[in-house]
PDB file of N, CA and C in Angstrom:
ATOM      1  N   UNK A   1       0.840  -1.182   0.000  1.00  0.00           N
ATOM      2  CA  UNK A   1       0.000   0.000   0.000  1.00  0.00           C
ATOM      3  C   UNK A   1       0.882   1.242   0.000  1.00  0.00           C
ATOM      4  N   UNK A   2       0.184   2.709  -0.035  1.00  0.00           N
ATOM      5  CA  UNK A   2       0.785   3.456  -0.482  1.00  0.00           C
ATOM      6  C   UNK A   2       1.269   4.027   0.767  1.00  0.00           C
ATOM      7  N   UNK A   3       2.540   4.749   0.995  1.00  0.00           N
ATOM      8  CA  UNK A   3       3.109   5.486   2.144  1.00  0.00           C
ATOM      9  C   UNK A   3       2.719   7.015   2.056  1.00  0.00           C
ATOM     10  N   UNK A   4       2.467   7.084   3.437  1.00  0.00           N
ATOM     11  CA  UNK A   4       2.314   9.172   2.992  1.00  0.00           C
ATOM     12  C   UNK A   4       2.414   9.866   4.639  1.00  0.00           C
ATOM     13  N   UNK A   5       3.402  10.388   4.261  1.00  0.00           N
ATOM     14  CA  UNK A   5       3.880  12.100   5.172  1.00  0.00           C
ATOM     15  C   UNK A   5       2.989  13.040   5.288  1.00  0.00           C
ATOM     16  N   UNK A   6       2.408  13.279   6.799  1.00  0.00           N
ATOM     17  CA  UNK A   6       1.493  14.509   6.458  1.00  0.00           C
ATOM     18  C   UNK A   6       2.239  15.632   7.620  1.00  0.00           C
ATOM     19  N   UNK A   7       2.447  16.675   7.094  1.00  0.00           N
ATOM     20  CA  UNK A   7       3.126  17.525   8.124  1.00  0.00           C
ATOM     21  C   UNK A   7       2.376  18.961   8.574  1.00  0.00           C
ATOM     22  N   UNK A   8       2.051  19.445   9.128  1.00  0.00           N
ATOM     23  CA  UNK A   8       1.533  20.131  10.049  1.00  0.00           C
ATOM     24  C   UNK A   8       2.549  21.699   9.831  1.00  0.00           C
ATOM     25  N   UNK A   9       2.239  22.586   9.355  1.00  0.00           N
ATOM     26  CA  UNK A   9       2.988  24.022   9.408  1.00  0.00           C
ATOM     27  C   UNK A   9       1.831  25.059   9.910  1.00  0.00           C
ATOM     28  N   UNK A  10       3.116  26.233  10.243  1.00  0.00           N
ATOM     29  CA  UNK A  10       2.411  27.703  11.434  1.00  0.00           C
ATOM     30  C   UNK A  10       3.094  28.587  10.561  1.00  0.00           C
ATOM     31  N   UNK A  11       2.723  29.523   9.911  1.00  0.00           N
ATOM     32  CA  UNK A  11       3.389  30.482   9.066  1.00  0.00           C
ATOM     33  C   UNK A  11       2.651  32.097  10.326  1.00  0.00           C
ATOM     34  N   UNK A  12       3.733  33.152  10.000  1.00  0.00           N
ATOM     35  CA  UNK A  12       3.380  33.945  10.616  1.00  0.00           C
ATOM     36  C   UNK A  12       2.848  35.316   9.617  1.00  0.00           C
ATOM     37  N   UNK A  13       3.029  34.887   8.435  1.00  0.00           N
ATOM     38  CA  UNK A  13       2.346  35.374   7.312  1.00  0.00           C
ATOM     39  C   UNK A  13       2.214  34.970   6.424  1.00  0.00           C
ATOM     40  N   UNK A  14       1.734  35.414   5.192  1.00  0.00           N
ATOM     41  CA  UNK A  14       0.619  34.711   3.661  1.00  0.00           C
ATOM     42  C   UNK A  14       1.058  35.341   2.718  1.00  0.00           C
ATOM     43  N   UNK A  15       1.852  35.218   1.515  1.00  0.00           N
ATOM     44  CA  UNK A  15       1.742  35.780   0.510  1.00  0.00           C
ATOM     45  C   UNK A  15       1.854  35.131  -0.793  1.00  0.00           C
ATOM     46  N   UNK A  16       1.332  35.530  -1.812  1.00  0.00           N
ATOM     47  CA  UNK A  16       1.238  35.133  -2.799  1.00  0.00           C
ATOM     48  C   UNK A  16       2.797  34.696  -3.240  1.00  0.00           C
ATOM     49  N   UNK A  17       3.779  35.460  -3.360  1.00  0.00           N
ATOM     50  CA  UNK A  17       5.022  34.785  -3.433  1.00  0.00           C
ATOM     51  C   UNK A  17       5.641  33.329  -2.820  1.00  0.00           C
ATOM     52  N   UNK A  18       5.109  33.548  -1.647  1.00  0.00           N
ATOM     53  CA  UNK A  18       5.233  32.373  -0.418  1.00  0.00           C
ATOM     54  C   UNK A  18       4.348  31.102  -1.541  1.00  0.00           C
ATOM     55  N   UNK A  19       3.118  31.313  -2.086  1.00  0.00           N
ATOM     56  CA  UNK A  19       2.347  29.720  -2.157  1.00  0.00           C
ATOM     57  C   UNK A  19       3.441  29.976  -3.920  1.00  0.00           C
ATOM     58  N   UNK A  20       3.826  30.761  -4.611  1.00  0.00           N
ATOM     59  CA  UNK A  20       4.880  30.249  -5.616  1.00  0.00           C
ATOM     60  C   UNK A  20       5.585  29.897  -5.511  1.00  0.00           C
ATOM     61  N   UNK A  21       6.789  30.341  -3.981  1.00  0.00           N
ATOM     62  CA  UNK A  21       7.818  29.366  -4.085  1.00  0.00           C
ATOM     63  C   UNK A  21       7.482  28.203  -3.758  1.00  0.00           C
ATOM     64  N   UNK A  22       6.738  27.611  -2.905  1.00  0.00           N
ATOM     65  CA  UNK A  22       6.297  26.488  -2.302  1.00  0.00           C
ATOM     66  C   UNK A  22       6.202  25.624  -3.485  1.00  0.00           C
ATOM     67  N   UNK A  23       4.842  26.179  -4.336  1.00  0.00           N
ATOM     68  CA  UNK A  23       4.759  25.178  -5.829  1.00  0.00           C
ATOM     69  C   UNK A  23       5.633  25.328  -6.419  1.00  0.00           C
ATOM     70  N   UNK A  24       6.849  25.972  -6.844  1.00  0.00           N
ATOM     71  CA  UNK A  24       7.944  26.082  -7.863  1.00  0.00           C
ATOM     72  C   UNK A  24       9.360  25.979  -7.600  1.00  0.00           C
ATOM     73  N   UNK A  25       9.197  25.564  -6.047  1.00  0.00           N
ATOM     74  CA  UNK A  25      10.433  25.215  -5.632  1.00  0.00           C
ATOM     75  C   UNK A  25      10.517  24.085  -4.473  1.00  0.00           C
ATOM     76  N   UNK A  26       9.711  24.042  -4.060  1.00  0.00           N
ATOM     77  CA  UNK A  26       9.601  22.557  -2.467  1.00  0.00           C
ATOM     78  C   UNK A  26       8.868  21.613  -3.454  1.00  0.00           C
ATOM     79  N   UNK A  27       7.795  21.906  -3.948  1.00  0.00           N
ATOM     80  CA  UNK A  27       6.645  20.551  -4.492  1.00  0.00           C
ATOM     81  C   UNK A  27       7.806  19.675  -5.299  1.00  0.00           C
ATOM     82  N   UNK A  28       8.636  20.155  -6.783  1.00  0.00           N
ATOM     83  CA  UNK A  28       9.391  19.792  -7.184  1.00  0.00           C
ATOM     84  C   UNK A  28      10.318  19.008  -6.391  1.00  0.00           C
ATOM     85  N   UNK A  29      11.181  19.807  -5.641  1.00  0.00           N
ATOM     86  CA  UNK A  29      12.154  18.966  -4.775  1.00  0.00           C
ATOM     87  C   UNK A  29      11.378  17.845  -4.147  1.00  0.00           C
ATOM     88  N   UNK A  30      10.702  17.760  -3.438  1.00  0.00           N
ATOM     89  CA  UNK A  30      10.143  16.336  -2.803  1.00  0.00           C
ATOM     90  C   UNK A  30       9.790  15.508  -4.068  1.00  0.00           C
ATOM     91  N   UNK A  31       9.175  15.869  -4.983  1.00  0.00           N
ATOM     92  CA  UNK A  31       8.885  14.945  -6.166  1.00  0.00           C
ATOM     93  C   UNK A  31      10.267  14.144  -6.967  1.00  0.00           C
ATOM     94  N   UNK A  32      11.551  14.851  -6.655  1.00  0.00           N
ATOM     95  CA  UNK A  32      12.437  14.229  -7.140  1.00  0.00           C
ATOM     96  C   UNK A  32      12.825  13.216  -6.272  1.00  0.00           C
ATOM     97  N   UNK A  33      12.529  13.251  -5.233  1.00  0.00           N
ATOM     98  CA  UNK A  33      12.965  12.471  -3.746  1.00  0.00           C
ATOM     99  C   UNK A  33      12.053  10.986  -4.341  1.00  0.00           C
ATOM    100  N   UNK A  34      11.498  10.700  -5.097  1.00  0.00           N
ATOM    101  CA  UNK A  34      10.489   9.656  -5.245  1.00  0.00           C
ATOM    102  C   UNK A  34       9.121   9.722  -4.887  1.00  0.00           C
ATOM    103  N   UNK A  35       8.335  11.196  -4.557  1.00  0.00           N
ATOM    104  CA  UNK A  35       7.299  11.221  -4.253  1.00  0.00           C
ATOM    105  C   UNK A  35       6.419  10.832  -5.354  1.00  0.00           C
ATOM    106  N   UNK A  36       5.325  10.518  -5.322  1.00  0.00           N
ATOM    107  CA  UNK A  36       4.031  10.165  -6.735  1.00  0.00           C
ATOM    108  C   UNK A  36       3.423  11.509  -6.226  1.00  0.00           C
ATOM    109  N   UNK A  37       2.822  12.139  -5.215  1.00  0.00           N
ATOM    110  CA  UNK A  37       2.204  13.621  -5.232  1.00  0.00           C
ATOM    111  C   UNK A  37       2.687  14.243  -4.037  1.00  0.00           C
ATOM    112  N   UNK A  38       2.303  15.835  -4.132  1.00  0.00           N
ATOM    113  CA  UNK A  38       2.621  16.289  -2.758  1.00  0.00           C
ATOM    114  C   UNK A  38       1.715  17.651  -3.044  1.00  0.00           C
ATOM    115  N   UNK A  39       1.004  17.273  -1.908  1.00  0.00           N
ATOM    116  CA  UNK A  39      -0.193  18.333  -1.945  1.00  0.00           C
ATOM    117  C   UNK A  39       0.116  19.348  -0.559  1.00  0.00           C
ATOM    118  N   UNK A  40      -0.347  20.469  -1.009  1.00  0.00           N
ATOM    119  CA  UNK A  40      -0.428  21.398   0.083  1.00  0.00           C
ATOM    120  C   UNK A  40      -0.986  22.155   0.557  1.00  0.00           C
ATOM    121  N   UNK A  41      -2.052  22.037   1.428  1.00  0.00           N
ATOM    122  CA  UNK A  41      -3.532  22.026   1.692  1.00  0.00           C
ATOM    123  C   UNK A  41      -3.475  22.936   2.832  1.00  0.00           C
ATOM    124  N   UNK A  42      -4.011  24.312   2.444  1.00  0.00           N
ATOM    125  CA  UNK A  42      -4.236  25.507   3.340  1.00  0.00           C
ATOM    126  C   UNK A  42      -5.602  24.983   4.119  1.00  0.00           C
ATOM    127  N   UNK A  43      -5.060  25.435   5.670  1.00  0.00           N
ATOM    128  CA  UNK A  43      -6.201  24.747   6.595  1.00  0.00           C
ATOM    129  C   UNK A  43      -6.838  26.148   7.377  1.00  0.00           C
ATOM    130  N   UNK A  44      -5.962  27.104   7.558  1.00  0.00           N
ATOM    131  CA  UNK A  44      -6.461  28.481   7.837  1.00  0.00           C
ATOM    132  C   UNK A  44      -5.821  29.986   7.782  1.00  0.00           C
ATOM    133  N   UNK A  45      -6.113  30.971   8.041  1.00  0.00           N
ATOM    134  CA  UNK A  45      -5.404  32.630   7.379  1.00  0.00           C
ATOM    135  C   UNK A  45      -3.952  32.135   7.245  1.00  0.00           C
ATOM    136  N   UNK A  46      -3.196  31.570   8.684  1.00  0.00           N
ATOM    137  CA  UNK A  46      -1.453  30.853   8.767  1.00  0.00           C
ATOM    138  C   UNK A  46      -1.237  29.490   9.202  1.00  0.00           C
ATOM    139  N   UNK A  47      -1.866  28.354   8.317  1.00  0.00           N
ATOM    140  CA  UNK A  47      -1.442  27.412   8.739  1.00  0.00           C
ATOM    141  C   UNK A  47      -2.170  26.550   7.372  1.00  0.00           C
ATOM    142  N   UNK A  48      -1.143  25.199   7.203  1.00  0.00           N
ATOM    143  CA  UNK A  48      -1.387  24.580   6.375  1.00  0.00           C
ATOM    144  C   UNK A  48      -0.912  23.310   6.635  1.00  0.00           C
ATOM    145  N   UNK A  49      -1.254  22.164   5.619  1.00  0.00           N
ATOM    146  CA  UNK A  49      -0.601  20.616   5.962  1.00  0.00           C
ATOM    147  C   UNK A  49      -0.031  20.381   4.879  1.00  0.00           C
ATOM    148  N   UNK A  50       0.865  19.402   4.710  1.00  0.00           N
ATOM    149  CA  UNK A  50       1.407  18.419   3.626  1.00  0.00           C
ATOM    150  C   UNK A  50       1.463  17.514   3.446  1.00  0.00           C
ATOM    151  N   UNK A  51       0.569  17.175   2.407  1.00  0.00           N
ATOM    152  CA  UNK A  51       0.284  15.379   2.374  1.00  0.00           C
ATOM    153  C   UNK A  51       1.320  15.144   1.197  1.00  0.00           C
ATOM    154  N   UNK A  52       2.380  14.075   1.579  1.00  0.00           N
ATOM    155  CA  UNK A  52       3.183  13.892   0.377  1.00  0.00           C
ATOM    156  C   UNK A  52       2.700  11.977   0.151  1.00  0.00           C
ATOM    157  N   UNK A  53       2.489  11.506  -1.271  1.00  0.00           N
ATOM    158  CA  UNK A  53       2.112  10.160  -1.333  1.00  0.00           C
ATOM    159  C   UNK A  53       3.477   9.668  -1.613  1.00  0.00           C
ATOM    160  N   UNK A  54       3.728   8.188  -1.227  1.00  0.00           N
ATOM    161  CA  UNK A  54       5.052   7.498  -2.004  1.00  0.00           C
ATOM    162  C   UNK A  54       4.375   6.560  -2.111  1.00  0.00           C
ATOM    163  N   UNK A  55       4.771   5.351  -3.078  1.00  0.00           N
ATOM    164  CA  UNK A  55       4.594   4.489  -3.792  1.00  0.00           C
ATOM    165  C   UNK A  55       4.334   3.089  -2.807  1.00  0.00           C
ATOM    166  N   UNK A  56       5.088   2.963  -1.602  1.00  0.00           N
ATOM    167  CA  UNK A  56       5.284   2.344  -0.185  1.00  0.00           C
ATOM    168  C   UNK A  56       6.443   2.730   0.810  1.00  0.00           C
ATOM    169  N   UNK A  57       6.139   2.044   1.637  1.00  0.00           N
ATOM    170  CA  UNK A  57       7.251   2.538   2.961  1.00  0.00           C
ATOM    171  C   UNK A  57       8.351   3.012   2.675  1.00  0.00           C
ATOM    172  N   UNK A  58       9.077   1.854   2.068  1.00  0.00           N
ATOM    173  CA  UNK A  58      10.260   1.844   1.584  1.00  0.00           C
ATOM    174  C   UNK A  58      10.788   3.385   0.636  1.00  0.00           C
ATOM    175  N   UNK A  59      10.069   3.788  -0.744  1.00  0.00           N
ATOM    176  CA  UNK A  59      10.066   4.658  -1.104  1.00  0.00           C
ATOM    177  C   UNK A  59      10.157   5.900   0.246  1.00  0.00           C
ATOM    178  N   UNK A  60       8.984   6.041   0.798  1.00  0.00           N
ATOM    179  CA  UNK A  60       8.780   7.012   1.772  1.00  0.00           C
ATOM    180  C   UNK A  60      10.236   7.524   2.788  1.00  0.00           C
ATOM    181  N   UNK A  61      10.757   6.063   3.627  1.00  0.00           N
ATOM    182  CA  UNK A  61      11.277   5.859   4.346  1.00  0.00           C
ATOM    183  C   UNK A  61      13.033   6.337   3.656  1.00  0.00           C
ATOM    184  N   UNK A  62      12.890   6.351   2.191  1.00  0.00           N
ATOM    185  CA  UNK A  62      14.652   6.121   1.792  1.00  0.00           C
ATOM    186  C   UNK A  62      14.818   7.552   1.865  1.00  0.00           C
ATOM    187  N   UNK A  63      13.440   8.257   1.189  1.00  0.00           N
ATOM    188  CA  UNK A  63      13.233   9.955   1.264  1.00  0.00           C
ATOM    189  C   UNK A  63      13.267  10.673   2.342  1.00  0.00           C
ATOM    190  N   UNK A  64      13.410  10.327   3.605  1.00  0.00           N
ATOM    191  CA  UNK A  64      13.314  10.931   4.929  1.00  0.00           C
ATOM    192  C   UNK A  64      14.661  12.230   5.415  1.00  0.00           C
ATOM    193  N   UNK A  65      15.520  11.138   5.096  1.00  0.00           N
ATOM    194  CA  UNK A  65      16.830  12.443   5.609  1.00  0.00           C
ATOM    195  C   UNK A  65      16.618  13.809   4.713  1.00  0.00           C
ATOM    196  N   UNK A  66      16.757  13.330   3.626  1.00  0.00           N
ATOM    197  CA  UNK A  66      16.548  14.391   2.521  1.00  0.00           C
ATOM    198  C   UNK A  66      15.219  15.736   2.733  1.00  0.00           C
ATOM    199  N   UNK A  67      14.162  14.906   2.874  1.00  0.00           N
ATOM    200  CA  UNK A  67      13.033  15.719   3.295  1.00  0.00           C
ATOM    201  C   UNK A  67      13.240  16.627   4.765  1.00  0.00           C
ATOM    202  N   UNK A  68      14.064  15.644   5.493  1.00  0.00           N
ATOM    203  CA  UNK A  68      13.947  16.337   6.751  1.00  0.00           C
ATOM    204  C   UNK A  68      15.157  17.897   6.244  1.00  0.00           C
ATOM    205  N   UNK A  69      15.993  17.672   5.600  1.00  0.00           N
ATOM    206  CA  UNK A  69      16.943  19.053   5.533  1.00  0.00           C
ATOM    207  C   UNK A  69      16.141  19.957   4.582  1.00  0.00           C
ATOM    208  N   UNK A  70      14.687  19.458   3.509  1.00  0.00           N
ATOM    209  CA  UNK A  70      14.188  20.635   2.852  1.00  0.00           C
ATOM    210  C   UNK A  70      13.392  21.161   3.633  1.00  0.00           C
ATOM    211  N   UNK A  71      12.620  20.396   4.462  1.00  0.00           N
ATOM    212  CA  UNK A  71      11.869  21.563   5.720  1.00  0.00           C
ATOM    213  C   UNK A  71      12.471  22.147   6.660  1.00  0.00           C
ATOM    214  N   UNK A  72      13.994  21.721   7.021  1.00  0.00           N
ATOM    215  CA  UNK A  72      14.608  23.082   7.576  1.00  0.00           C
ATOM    216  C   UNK A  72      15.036  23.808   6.374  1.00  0.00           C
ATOM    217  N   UNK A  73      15.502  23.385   5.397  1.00  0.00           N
ATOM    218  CA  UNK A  73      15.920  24.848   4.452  1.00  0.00           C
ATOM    219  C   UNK A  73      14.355  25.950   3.790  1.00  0.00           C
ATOM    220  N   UNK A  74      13.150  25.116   4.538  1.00  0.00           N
ATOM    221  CA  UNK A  74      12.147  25.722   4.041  1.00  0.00           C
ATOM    222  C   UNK A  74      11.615  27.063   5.124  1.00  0.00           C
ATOM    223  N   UNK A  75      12.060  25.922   6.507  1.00  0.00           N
ATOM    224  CA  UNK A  75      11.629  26.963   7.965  1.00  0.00           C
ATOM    225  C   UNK A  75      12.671  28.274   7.651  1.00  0.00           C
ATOM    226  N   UNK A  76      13.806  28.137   7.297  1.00  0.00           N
ATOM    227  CA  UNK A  76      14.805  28.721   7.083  1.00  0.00           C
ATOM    228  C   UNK A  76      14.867  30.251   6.139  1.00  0.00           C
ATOM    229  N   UNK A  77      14.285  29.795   5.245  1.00  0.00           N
ATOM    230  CA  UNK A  77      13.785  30.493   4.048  1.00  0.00           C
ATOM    231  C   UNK A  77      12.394  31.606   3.754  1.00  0.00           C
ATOM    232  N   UNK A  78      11.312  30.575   4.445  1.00  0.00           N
ATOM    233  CA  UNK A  78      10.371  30.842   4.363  1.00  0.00           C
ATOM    234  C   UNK A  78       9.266  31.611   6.397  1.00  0.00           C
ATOM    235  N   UNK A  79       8.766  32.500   6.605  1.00  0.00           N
ATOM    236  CA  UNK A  79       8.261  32.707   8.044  1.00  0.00           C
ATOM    237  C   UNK A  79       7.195  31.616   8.496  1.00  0.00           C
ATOM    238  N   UNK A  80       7.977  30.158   8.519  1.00  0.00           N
ATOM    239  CA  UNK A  80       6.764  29.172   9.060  1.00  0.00           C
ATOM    240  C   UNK A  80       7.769  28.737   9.663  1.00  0.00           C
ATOM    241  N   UNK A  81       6.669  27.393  10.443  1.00  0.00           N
ATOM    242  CA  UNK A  81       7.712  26.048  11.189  1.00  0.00           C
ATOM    243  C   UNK A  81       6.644  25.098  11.129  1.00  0.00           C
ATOM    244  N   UNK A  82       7.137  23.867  10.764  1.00  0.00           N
ATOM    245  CA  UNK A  82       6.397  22.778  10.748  1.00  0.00           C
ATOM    246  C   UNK A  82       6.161  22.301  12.441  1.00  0.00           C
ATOM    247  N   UNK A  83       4.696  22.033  12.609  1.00  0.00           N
ATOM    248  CA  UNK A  83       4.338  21.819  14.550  1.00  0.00           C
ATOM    249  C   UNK A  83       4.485  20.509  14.437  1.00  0.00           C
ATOM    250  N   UNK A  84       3.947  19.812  13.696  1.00  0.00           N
ATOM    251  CA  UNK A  84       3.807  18.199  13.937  1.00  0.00           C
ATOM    252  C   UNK A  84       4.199  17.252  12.191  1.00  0.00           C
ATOM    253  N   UNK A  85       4.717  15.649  12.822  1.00  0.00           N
ATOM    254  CA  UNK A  85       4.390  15.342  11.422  1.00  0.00           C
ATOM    255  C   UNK A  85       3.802  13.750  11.735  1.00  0.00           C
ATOM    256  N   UNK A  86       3.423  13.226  10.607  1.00  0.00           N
ATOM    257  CA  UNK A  86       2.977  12.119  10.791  1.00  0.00           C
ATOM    258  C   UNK A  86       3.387  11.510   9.624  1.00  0.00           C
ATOM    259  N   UNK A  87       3.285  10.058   9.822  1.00  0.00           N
ATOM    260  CA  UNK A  87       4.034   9.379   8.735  1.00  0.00           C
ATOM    261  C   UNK A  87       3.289   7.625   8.915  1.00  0.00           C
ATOM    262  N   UNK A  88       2.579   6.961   7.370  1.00  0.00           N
ATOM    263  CA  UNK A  88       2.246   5.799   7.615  1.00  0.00           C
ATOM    264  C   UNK A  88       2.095   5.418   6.353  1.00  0.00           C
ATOM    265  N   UNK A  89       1.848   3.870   6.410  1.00  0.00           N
ATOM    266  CA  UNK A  89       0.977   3.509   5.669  1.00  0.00           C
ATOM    267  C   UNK A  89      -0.706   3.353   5.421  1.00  0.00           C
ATOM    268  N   UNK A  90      -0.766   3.494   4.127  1.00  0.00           N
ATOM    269  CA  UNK A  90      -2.531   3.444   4.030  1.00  0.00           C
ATOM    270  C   UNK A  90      -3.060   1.974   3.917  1.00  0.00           C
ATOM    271  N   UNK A  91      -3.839   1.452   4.886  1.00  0.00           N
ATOM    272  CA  UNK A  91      -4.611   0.658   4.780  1.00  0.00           C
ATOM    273  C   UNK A  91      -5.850   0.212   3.888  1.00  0.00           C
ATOM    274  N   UNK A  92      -6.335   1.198   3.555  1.00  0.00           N
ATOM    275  CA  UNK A  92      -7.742   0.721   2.890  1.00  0.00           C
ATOM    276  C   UNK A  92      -7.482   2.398   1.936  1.00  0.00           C
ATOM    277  N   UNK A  93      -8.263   2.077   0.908  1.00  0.00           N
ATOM    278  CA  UNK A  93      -8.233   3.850  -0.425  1.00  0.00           C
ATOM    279  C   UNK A  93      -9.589   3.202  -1.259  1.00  0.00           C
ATOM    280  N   UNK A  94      -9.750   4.149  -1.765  1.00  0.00           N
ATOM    281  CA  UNK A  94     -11.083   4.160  -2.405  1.00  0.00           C
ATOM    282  C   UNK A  94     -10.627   5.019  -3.446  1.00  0.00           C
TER     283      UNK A  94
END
């Protein structure tokens, strides 16, 4: 079954530049990592999640170090911080 990262971010502001680099510079990078999608789903005015899919664990799991240094070069870059993350496999999809 399929593996997927969902991560939890707090931005302390919003701008239209901010959701371009995100799509034109993070979505890409994780997609080269072996992701199949990576969505990034505004949840309110400063805060959003990231559901990234991989193919299975393994995929997911080889991508980890890597991912973990683009969300600090992202906290880094960008006025957010990721609060929480979660990480599994999917059991059942429709």
């Amino acid at each position: 079954m399929s593996y997927y990262s969902v991560s939890h971010w707090a931005a302390t502001e919003w701008t239209d530049e901010m959701e371009a680099l995100a799509r034109d510079k993070y979505v890409p990078m994780v997609k080269a990592l072996g992701a199949q999608s990576v969505d990034l789903i505004r949840t309110g005015d400063l805060s959003f999640v990231v559901v990234t899919k991989y193919a299975d664990a393994a995929a997911g799991q080889a991508a980890q170090s890597r991912i973990d240094e683009i969300r600090d070069q992202a906290s880094e870059e960008l006025p957010m911080k990721m609060t929480s993350v979660e990480r599994g496999s999917s059991f059942a999809s429709g």
